[in-house]
C-alpha atoms as a PDB file:
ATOM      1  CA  UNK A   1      -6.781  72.316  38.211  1.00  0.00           C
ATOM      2  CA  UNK A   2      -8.254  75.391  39.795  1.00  0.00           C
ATOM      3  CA  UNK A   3      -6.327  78.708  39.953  1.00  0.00           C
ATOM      4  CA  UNK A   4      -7.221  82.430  40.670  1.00  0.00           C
ATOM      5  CA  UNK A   5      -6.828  84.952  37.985  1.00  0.00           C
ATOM      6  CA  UNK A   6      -6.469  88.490  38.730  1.00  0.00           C
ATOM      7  CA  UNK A   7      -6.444  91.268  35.879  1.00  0.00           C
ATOM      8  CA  UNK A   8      -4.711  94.160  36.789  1.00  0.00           C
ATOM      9  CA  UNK A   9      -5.217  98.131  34.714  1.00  0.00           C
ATOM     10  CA  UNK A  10      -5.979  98.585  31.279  1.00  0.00           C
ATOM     11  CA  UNK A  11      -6.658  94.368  31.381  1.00  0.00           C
ATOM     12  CA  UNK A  12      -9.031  94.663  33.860  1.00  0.00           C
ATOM     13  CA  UNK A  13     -10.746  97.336  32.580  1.00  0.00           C
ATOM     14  CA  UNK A  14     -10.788  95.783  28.819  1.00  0.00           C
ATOM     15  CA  UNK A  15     -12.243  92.089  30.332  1.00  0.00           C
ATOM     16  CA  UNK A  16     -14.452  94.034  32.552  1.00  0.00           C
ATOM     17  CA  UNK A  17     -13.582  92.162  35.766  1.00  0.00           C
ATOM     18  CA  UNK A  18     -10.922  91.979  38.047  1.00  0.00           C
ATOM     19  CA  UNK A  19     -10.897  88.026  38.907  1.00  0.00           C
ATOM     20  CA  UNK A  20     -12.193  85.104  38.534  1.00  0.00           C
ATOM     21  CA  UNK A  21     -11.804  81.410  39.564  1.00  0.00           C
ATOM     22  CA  UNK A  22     -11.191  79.064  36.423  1.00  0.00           C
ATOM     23  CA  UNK A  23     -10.979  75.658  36.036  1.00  0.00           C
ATOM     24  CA  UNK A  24      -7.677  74.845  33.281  1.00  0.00           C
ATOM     25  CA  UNK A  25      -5.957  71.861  32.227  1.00  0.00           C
ATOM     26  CA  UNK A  26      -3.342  74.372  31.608  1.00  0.00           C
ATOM     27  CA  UNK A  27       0.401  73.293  32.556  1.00  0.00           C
ATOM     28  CA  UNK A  28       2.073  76.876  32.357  1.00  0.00           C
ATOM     29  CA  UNK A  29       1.366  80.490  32.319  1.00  0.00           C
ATOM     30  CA  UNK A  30       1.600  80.485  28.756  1.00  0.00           C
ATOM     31  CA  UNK A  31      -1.038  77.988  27.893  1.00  0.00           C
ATOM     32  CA  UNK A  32      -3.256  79.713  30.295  1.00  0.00           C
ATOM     33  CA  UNK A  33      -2.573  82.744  28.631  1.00  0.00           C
ATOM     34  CA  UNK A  34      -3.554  80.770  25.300  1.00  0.00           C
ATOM     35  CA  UNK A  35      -6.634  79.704  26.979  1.00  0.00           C
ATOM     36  CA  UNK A  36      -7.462  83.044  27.891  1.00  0.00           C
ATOM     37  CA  UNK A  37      -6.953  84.661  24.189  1.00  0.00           C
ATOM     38  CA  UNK A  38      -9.208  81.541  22.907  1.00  0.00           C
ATOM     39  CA  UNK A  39     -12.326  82.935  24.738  1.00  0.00           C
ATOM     40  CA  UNK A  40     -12.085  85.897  22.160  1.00  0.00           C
ATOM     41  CA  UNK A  41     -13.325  89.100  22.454  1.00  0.00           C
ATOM     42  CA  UNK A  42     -11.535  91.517  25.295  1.00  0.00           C
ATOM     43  CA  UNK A  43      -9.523  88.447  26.187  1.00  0.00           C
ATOM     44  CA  UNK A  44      -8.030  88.458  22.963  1.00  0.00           C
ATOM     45  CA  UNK A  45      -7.380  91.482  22.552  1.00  0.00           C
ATOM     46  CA  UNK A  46      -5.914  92.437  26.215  1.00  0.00           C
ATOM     47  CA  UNK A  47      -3.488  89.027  26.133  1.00  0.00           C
ATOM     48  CA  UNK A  48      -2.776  89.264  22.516  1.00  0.00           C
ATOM     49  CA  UNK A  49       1.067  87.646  21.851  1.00  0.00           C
ATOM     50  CA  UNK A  50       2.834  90.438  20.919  1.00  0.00           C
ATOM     51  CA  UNK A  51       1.610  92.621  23.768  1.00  0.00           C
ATOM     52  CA  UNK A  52       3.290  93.294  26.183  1.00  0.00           C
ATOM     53  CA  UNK A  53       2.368  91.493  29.465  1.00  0.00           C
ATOM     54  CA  UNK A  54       3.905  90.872  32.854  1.00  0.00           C
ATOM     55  CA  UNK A  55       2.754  87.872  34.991  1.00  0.00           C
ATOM     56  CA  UNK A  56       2.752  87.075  38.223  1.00  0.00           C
ATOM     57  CA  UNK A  57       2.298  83.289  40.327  1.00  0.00           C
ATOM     58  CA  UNK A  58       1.519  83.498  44.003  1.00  0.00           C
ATOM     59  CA  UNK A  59       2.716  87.042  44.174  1.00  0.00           C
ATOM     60  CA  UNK A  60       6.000  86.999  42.374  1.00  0.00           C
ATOM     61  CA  UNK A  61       6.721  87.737  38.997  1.00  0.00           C
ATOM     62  CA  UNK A  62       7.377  85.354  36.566  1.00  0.00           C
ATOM     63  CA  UNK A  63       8.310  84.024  32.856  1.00  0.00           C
ATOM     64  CA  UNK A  64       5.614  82.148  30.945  1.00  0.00           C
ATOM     65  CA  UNK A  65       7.203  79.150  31.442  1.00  0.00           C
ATOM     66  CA  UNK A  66       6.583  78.718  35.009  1.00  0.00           C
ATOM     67  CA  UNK A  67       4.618  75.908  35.557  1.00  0.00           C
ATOM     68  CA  UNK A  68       1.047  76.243  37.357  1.00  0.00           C
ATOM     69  CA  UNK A  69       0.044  74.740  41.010  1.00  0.00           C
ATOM     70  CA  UNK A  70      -3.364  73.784  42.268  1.00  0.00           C
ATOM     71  CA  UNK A  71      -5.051  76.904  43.800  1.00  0.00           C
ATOM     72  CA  UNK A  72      -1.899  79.317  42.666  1.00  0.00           C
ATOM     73  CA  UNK A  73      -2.829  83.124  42.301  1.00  0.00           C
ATOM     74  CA  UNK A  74      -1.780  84.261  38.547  1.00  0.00           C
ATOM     75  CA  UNK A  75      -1.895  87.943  37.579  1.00  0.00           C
ATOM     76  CA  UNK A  76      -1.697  89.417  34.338  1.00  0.00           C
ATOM     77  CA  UNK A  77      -0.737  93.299  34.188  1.00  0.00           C
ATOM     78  CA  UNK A  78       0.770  95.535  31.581  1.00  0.00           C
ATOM     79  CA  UNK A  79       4.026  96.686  32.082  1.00  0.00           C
ATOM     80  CA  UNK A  80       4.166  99.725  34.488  1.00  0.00           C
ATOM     81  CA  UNK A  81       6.749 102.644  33.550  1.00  0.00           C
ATOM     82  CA  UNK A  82       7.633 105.427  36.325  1.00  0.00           C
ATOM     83  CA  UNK A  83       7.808 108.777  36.102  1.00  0.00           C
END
């Protein structure tokens, strides 16, 4: 399926773009995420498990479990802390 991924802050700035359209056979945000980190370099590092990242599917925030639509916007972010 095709999907949107937007990169959001320190993520965008580490992968050096902020979307991109990507063809995935992924089922979930998690194994997109694991598709991501297994193109290496900043995507690895940025998406790492063990960092922490929010995600988001059409706009509203969700757990990696959330299964993926054709054409669905998915962001990746880092947590965001007020002040």
């Amino acid at each position: 399926m095709k999907v949107t991924v937007k990169y959001f802050a320190s993520i965008r700035e580490s992968i050096g773009t902020g979307n991109e359209v990507l063809e995935t056979p992924a089922l979930t945000l998690a194994s997109l995420r694991d598709q991501l980190i297994g193109l290496g370099g900043a995507y690895a590092d940025s998406l790492a498990r063990g960092k922490a990242v929010r995600m988001a599917l059409n706009q509203m925030m969700c757990e990696e479990a959330t299964l993926l639509v054709e054409g669905a916007e998915v962001a990746f972010f880092p947590p965001v802390t007020g002040g």
